[in-house]
N, C-alpha and C. Protein backbone atom coordinates (compact mmCIF):
# COMPACT_ATOMS: atom_id res chain seq x y z
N UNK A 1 0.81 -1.19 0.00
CA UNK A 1 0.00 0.00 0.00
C UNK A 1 0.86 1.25 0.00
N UNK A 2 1.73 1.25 0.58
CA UNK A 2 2.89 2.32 0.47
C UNK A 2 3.76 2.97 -1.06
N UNK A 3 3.55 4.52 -1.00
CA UNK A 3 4.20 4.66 -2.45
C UNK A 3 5.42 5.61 -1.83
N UNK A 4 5.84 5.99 -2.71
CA UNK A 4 7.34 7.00 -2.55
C UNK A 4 6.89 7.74 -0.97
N UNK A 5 7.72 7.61 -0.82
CA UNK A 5 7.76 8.87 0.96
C UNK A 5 7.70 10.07 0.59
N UNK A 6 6.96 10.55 0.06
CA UNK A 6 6.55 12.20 -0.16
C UNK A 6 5.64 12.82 0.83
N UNK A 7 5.62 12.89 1.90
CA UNK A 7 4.35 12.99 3.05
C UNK A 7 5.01 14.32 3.57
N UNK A 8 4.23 15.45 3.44
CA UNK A 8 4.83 16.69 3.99
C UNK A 8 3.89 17.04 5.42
N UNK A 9 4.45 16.77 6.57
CA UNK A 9 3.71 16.99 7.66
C UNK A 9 2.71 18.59 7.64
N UNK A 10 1.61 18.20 8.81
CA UNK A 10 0.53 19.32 8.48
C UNK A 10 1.31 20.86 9.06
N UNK A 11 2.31 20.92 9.57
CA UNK A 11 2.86 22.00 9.79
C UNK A 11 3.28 22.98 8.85
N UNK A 12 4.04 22.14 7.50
CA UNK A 12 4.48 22.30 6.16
C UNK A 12 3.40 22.95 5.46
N UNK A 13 1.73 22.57 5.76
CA UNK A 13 1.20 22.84 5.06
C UNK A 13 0.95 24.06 4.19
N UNK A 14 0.97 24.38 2.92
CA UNK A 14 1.00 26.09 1.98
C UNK A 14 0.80 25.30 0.67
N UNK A 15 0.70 26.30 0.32
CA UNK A 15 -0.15 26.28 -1.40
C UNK A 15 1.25 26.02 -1.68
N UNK A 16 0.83 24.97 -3.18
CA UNK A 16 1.75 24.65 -4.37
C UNK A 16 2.41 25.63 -4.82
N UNK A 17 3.33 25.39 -5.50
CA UNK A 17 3.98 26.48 -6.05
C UNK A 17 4.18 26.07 -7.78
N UNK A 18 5.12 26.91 -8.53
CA UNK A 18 4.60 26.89 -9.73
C UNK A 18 5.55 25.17 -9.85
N UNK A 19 6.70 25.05 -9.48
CA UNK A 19 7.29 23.39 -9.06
C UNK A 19 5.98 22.35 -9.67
N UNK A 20 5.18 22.82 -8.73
CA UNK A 20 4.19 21.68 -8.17
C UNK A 20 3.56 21.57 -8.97
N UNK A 21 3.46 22.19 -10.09
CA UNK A 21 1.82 22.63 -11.47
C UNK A 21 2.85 22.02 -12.65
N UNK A 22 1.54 20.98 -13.63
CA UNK A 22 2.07 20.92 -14.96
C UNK A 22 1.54 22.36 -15.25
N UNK A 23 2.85 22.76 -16.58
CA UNK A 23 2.49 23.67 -17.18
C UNK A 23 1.20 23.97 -18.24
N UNK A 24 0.63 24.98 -18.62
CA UNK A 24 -0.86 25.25 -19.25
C UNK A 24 -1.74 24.73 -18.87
N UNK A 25 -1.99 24.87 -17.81
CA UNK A 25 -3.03 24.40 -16.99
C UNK A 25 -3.42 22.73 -16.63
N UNK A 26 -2.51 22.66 -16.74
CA UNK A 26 -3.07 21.13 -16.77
C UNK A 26 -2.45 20.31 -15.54
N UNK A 27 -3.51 19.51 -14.83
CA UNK A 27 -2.90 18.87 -13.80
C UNK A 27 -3.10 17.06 -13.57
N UNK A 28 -2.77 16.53 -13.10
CA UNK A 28 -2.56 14.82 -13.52
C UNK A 28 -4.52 14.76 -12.71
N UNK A 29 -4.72 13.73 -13.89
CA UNK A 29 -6.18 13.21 -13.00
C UNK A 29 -6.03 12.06 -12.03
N UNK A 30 -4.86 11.07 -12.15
CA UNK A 30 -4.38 10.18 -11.52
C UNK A 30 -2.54 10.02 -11.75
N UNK A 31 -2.08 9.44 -10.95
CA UNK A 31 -0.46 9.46 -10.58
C UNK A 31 -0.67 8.31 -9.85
N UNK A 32 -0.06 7.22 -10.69
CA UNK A 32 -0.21 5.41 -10.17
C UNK A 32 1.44 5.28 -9.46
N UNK A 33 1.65 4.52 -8.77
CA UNK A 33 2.80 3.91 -8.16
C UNK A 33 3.89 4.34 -9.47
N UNK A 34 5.16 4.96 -8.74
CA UNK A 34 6.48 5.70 -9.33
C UNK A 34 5.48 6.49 -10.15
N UNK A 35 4.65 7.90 -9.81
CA UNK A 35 4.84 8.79 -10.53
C UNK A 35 4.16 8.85 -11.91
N UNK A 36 3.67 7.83 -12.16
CA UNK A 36 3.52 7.82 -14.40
C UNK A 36 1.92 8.07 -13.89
N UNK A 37 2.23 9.37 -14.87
CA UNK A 37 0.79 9.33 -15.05
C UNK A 37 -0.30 9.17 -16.08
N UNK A 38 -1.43 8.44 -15.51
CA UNK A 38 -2.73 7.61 -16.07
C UNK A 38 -3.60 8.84 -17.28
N UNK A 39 -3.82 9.60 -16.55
CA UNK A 39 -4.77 10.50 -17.50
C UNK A 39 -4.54 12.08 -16.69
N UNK A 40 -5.30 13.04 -17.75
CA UNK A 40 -4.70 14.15 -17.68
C UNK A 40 -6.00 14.98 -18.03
N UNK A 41 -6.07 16.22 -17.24
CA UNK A 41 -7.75 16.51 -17.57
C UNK A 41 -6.97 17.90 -17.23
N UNK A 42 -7.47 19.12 -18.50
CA UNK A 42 -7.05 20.87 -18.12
C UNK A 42 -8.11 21.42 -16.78
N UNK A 43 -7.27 22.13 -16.20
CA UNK A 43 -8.13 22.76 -15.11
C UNK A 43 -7.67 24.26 -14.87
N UNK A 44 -8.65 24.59 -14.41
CA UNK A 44 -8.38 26.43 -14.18
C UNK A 44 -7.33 26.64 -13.07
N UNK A 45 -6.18 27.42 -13.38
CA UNK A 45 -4.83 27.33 -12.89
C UNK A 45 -5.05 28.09 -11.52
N UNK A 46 -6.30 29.02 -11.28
CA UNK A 46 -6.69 29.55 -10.05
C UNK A 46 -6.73 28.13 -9.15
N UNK A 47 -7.78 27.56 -9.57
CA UNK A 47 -7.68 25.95 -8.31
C UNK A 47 -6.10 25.43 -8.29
N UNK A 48 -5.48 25.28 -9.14
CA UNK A 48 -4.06 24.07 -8.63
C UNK A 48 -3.13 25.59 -7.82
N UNK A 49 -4.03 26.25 -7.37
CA UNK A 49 -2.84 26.89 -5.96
C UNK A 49 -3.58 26.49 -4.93
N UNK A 50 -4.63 25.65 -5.08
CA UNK A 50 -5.00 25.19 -3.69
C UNK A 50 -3.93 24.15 -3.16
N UNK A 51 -3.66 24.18 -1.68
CA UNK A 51 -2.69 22.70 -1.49
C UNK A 51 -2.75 21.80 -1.61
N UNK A 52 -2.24 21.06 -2.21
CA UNK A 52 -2.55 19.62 -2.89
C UNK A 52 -3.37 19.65 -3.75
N UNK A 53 -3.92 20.04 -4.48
CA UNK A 53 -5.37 20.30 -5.23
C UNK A 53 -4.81 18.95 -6.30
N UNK A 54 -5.65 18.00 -6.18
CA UNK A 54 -5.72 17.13 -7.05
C UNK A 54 -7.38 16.64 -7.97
N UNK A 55 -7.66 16.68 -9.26
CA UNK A 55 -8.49 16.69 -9.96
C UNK A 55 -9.26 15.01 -10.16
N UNK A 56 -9.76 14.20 -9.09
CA UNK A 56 -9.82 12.80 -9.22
C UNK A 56 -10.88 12.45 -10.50
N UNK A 57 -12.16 13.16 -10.57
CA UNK A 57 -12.13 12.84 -11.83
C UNK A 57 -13.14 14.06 -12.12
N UNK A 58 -14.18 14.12 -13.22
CA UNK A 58 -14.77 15.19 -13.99
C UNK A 58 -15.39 16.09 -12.90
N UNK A 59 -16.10 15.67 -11.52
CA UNK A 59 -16.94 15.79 -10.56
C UNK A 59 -16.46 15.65 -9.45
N UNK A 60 -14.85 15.27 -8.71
CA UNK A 60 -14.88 14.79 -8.00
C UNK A 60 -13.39 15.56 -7.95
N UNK A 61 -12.74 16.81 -6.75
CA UNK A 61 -11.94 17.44 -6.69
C UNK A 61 -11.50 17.18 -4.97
N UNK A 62 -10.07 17.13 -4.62
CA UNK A 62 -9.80 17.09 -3.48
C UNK A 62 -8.41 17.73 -3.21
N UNK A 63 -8.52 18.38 -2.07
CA UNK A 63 -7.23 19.30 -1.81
C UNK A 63 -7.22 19.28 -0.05
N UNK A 64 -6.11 19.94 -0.01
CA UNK A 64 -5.94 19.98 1.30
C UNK A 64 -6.94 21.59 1.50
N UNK A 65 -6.85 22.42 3.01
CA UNK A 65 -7.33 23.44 2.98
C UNK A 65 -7.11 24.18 2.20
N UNK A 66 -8.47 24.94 1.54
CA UNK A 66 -8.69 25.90 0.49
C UNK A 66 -8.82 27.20 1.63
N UNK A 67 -7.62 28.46 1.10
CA UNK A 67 -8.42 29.86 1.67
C UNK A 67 -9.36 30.14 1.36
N UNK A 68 -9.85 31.29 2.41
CA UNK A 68 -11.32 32.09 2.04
C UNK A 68 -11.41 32.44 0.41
N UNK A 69 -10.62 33.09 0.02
CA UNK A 69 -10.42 33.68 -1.44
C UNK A 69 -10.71 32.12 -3.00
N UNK A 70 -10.25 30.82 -2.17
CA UNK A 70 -10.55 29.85 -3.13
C UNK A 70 -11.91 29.27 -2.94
N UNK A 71 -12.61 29.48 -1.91
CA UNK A 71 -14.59 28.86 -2.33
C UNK A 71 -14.95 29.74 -3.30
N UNK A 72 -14.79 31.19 -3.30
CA UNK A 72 -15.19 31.21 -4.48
C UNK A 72 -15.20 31.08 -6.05
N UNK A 73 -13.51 30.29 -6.03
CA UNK A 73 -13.07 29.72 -7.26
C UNK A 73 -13.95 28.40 -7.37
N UNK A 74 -13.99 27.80 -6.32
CA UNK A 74 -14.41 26.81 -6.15
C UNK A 74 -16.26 26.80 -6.70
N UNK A 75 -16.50 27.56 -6.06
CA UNK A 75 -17.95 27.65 -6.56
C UNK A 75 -17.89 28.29 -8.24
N UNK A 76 -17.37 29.00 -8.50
CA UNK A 76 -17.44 29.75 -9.98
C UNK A 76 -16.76 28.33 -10.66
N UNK A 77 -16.08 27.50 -10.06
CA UNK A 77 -15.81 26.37 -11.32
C UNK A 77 -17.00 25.41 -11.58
N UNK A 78 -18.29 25.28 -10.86
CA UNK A 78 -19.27 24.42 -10.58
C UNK A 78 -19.69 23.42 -9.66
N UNK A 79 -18.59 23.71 -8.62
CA UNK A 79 -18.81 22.32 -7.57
C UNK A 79 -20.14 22.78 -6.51
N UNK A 80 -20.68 21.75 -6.23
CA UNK A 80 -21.87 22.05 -5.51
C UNK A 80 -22.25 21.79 -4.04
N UNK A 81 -20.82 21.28 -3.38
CA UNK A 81 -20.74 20.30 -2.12
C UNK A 81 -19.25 21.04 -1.96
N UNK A 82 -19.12 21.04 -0.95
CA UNK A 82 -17.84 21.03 -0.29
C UNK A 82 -17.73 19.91 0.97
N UNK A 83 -16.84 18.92 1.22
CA UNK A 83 -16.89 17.54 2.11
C UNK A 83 -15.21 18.12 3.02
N UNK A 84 -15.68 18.72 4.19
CA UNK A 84 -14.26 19.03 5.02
C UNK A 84 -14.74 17.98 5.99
N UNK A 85 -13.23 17.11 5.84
CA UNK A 85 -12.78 16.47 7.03
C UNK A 85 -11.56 16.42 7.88
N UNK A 86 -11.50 17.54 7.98
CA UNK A 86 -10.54 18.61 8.67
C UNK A 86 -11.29 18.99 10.25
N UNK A 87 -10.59 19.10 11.07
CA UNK A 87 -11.21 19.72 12.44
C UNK A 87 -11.10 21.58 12.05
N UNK A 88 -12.16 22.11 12.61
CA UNK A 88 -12.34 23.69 13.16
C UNK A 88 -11.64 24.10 13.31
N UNK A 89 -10.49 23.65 14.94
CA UNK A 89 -10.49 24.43 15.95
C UNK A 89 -9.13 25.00 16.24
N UNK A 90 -8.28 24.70 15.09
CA UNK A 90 -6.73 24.88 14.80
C UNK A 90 -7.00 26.04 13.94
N UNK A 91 -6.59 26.93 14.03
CA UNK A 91 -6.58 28.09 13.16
C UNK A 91 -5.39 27.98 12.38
N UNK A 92 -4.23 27.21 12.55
CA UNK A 92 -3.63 27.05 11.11
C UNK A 92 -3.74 26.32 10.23
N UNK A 93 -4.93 25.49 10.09
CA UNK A 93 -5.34 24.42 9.05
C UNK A 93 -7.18 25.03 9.36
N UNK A 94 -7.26 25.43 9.23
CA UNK A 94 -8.88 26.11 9.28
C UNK A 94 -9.06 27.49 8.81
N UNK A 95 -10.56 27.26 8.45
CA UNK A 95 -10.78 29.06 8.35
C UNK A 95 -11.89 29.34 9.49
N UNK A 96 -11.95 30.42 9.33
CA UNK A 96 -12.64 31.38 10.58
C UNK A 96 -14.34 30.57 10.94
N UNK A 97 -14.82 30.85 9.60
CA UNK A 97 -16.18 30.03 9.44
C UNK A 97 -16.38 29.87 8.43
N UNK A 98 -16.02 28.61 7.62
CA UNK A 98 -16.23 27.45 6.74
C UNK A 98 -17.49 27.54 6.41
N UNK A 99 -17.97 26.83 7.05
CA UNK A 99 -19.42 26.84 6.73
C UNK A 99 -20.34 28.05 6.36
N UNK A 100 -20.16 29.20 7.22
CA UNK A 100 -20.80 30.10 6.39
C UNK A 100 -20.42 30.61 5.33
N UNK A 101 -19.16 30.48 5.05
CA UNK A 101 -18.28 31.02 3.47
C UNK A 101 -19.19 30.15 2.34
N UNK A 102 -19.12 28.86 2.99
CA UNK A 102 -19.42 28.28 1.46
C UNK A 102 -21.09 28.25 1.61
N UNK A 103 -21.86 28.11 2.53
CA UNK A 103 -23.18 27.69 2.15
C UNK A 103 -23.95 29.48 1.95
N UNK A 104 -22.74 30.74 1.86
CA UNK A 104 -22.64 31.72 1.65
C UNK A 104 -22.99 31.88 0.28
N UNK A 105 -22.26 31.46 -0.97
CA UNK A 105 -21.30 31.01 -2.34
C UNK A 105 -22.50 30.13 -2.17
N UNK A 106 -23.50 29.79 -2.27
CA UNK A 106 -24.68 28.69 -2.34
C UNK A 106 -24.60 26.63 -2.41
N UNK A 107 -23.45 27.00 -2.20
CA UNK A 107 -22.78 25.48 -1.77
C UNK A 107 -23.05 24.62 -0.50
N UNK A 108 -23.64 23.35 -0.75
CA UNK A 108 -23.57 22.84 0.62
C UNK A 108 -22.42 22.51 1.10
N UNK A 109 -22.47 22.18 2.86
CA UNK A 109 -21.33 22.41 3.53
C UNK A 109 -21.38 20.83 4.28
N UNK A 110 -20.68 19.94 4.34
CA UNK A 110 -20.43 19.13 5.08
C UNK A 110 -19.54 18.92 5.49
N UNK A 111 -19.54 18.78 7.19
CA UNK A 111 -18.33 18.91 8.04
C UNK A 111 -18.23 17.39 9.02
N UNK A 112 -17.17 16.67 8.03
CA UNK A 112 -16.95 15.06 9.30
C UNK A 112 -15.31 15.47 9.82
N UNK A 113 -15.61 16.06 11.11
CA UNK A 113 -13.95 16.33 11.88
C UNK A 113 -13.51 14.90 11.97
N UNK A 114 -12.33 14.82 11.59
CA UNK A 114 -11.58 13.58 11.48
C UNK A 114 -10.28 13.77 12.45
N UNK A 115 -10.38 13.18 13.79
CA UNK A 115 -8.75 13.34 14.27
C UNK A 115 -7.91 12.77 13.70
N UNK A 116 -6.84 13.64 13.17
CA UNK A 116 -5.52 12.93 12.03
C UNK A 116 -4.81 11.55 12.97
N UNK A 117 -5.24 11.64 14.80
CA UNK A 117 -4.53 11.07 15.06
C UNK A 117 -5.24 9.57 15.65
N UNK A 118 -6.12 9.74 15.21
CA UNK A 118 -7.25 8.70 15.68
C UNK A 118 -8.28 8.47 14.24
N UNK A 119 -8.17 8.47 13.58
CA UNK A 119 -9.72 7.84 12.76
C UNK A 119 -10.49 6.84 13.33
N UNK A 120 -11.90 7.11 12.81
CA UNK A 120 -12.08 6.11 13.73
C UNK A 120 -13.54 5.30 12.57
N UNK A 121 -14.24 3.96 12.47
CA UNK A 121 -15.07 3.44 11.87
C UNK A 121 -16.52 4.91 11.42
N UNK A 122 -16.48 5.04 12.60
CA UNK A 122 -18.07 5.94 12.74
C UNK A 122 -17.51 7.13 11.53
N UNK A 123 -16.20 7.77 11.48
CA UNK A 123 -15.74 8.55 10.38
C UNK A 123 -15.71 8.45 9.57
N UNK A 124 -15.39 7.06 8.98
CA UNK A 124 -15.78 6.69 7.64
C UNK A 124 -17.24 6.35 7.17
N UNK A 125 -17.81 5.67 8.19
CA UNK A 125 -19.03 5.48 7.70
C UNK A 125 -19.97 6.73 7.46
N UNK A 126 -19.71 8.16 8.05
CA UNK A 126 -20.45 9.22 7.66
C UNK A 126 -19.73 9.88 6.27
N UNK A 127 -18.80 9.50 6.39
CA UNK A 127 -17.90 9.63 4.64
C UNK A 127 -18.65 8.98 3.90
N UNK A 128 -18.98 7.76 3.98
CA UNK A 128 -19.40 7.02 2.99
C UNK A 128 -20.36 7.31 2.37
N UNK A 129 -21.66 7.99 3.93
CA UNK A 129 -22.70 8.37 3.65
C UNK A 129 -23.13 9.71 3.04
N UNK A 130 -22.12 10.55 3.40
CA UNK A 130 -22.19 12.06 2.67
C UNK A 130 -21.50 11.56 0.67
N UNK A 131 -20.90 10.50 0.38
CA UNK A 131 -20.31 10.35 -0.05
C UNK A 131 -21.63 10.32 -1.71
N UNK A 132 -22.21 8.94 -0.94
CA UNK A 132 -22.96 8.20 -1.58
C UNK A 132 -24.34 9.20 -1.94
N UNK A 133 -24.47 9.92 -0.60
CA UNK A 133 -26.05 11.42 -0.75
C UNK A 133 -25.59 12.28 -2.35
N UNK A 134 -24.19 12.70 -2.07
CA UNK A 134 -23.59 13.14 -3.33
C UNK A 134 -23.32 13.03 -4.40
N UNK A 135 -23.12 11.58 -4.79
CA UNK A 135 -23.02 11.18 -6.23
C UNK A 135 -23.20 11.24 -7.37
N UNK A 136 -24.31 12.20 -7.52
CA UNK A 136 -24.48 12.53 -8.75
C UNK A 136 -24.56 14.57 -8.73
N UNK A 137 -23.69 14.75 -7.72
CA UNK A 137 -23.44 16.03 -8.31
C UNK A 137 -22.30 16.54 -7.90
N UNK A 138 -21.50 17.76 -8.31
CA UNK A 138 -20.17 17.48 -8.30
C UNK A 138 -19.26 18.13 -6.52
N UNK A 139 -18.63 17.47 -6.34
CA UNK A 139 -17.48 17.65 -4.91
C UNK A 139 -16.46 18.05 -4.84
N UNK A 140 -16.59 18.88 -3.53
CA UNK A 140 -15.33 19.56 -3.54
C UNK A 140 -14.51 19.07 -2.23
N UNK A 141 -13.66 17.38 -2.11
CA UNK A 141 -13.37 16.93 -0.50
C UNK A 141 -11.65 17.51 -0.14
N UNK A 142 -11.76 17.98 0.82
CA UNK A 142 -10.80 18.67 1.86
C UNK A 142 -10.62 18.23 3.02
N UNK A 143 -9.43 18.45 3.01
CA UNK A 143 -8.86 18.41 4.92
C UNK A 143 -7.73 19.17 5.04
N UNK A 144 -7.15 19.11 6.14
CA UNK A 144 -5.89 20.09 5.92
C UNK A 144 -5.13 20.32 4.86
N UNK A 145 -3.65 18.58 5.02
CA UNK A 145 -3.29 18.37 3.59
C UNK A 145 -3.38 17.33 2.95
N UNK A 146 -4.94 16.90 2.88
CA UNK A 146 -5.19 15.95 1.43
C UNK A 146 -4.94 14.33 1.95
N UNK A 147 -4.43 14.51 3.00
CA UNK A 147 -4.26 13.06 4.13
C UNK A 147 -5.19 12.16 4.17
N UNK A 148 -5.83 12.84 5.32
CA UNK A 148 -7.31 12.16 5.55
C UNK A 148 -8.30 11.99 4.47
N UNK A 149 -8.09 12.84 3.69
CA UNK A 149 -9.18 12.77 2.35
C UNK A 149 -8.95 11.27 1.42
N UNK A 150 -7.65 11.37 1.04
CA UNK A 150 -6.85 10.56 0.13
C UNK A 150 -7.19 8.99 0.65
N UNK A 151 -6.83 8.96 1.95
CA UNK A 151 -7.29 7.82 2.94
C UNK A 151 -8.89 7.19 2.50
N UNK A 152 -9.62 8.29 3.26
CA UNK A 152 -11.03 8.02 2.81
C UNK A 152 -11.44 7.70 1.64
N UNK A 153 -11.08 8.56 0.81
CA UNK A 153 -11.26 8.29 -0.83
C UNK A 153 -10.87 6.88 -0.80
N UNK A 154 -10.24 6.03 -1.15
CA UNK A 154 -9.46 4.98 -1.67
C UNK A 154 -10.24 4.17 -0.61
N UNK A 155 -10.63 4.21 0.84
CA UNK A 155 -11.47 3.19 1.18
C UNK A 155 -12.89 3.02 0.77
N UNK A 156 -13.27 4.19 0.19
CA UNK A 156 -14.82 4.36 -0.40
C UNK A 156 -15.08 3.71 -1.82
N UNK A 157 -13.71 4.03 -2.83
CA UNK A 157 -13.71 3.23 -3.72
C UNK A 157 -13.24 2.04 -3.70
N UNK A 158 -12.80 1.42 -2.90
CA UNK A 158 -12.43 -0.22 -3.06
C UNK A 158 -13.86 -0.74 -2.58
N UNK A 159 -14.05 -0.19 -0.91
CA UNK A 159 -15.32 -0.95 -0.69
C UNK A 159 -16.67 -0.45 -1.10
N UNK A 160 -16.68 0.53 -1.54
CA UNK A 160 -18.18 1.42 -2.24
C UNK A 160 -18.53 0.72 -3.54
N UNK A 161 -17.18 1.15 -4.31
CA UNK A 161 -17.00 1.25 -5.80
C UNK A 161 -16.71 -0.05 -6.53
N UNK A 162 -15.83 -1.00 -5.42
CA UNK A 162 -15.58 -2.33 -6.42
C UNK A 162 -13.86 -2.15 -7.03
N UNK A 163 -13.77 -0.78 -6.40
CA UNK A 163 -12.25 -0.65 -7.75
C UNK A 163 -10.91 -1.51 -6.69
N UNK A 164 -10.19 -2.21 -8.14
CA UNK A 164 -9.09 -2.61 -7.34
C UNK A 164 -8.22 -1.58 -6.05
N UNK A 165 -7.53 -2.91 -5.50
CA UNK A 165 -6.56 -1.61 -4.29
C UNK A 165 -6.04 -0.80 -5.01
N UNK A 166 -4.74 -1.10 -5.90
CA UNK A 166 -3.85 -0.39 -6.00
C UNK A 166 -4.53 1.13 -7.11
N UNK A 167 -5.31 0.92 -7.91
CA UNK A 167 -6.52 1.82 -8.51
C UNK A 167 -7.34 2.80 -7.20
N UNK A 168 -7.60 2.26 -6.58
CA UNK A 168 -8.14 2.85 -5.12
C UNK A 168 -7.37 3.93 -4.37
N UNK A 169 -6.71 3.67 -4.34
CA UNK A 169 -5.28 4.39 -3.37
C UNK A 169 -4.13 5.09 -4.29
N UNK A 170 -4.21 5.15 -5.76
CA UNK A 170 -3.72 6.23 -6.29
C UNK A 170 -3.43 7.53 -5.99
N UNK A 171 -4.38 7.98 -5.65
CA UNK A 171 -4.15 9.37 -4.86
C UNK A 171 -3.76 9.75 -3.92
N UNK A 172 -3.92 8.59 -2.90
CA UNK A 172 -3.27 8.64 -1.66
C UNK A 172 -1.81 8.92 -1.59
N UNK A 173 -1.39 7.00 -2.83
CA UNK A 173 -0.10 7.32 -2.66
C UNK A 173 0.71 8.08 -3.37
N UNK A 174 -0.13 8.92 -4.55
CA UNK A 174 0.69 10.91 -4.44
C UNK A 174 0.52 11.34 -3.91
N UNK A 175 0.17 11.51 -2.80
CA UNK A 175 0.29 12.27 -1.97
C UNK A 175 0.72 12.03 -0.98
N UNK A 176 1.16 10.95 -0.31
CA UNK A 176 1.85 10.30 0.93
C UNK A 176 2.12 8.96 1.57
N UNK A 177 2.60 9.04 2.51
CA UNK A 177 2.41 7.63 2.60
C UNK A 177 2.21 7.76 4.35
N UNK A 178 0.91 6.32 4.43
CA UNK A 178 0.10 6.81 5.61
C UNK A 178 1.22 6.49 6.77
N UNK A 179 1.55 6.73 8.02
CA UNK A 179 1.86 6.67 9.03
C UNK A 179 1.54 5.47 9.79
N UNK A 180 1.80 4.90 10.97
CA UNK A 180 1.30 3.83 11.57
C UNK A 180 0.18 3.84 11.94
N UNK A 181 -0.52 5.18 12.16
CA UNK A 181 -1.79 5.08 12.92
C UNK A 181 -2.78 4.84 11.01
N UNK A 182 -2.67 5.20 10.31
CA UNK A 182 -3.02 5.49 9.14
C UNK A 182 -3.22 3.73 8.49
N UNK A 183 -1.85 3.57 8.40
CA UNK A 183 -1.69 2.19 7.74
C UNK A 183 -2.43 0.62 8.44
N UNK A 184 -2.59 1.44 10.01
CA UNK A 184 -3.54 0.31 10.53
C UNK A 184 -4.64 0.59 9.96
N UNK A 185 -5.04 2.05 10.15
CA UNK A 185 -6.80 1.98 10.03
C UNK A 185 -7.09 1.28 8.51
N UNK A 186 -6.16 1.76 7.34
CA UNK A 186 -6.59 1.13 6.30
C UNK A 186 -7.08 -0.44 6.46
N UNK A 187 -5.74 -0.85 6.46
CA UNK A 187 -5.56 -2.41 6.64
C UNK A 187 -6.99 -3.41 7.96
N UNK A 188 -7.07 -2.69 8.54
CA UNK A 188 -8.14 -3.04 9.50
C UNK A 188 -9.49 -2.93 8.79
N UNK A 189 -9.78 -2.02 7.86
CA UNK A 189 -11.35 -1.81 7.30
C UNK A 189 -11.34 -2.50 6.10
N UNK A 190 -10.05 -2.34 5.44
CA UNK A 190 -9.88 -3.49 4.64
C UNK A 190 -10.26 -5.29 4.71
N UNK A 191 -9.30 -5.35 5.74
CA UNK A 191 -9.64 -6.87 6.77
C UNK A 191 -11.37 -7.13 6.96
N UNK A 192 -11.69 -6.19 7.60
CA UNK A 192 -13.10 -6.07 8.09
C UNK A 192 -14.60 -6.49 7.21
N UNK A 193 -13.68 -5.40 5.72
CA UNK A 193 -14.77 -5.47 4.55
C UNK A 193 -14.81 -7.19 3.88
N UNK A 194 -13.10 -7.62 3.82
CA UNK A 194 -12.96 -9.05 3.96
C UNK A 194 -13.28 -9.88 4.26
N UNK A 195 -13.84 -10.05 5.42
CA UNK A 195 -14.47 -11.21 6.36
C UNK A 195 -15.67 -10.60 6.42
N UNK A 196 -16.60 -9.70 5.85
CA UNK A 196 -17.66 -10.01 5.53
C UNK A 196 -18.32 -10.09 4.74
């Protein structure tokens, strides 16, 4: 389950820089084990300064925290949901009030606080469920940096979706590689979905 050690702790966390961006707008829709990437979809170069801003597919966008100044990129690109599973109460991985910014910008707001240092079953299963309410219109999922999201994502599509692991966890592993507390929870819901 592990890809390259690229994991920039949440302290690190700040917007991409131009490094971090394919050039003319364009940013990878998937990045499989070593880097090669699968497919490639143009996006408005305002979103890839969000952190981590990765494009999973036509409807389906995830980044670490977006500033105040990016919901409304976010909303002017068409997304209709915003999914933070990020905690509040840290003001350096949060904004002031989330929720009223975006359901401001006419976006719904869903908020599953996820402790980075604890996940826990009941967290995913309201993932699953905001996940699945959503499906047919387009998302915007966040957390600090793209951690917890990446995580969730890849357990929603193996056990939601049917998609193989290593297809599942693409995104994850561009973006990091989980930690011990991380690599259990996978492997445990994994196990879990297994034996039943």
């Amino acid at each position: 389950m592990g890809g390259p050690s690229n994991r920039r702790e949440l302290s690190d966390a700040q917007p991409c820089d131009a490094a971090d961006r394919f050039t003319a707008g364009f940013r990878p829709l998937f990045r499989g084990r070593g880097s090669r990437t699968l497919a490639v979809m143009p996006q408005a170069s305002r979103l890839s300064t969000i952190y981590q801003y990765r494009q999973a597919t036509p409807t389906l966008a995830t980044s670490g925290q977006p500033r105040e100044e990016h919901l409304a990129e976010i909303a002017a690109a068409g997304y209709d949901v915003v999914i933070n599973l990020a905690l509040h109460d840290d003001p350096r991985y949060s904004l002031k009030d989330e929720a009223a910014s975006v359901r401001k910008l006419g976006l719904e707001y869903v908020h599953i606080p996820v402790q980075f240092g604890a996940p826990t079953e009941m967290d995913l299963a309201k993932f699953f469920e905001a996940m699945d309410t959503h499906k047919n219109r387009r998302v915007w999922l966040h957390c600090a940096a793209n951690m917890r999201v990446t995580v969730f994502l890849g357990l929603y599509r193996r056990l939601r979706e049917g998609w193989s692991e290593d297809h599942a966890f693409e995104l994850m592993d561009d973006i990091w590689e989980p930690d011990a507390v991380w690599s259990a929870f996978i492997r445990t819901q994994l196990e879990k979905s297994n034996a039943g």
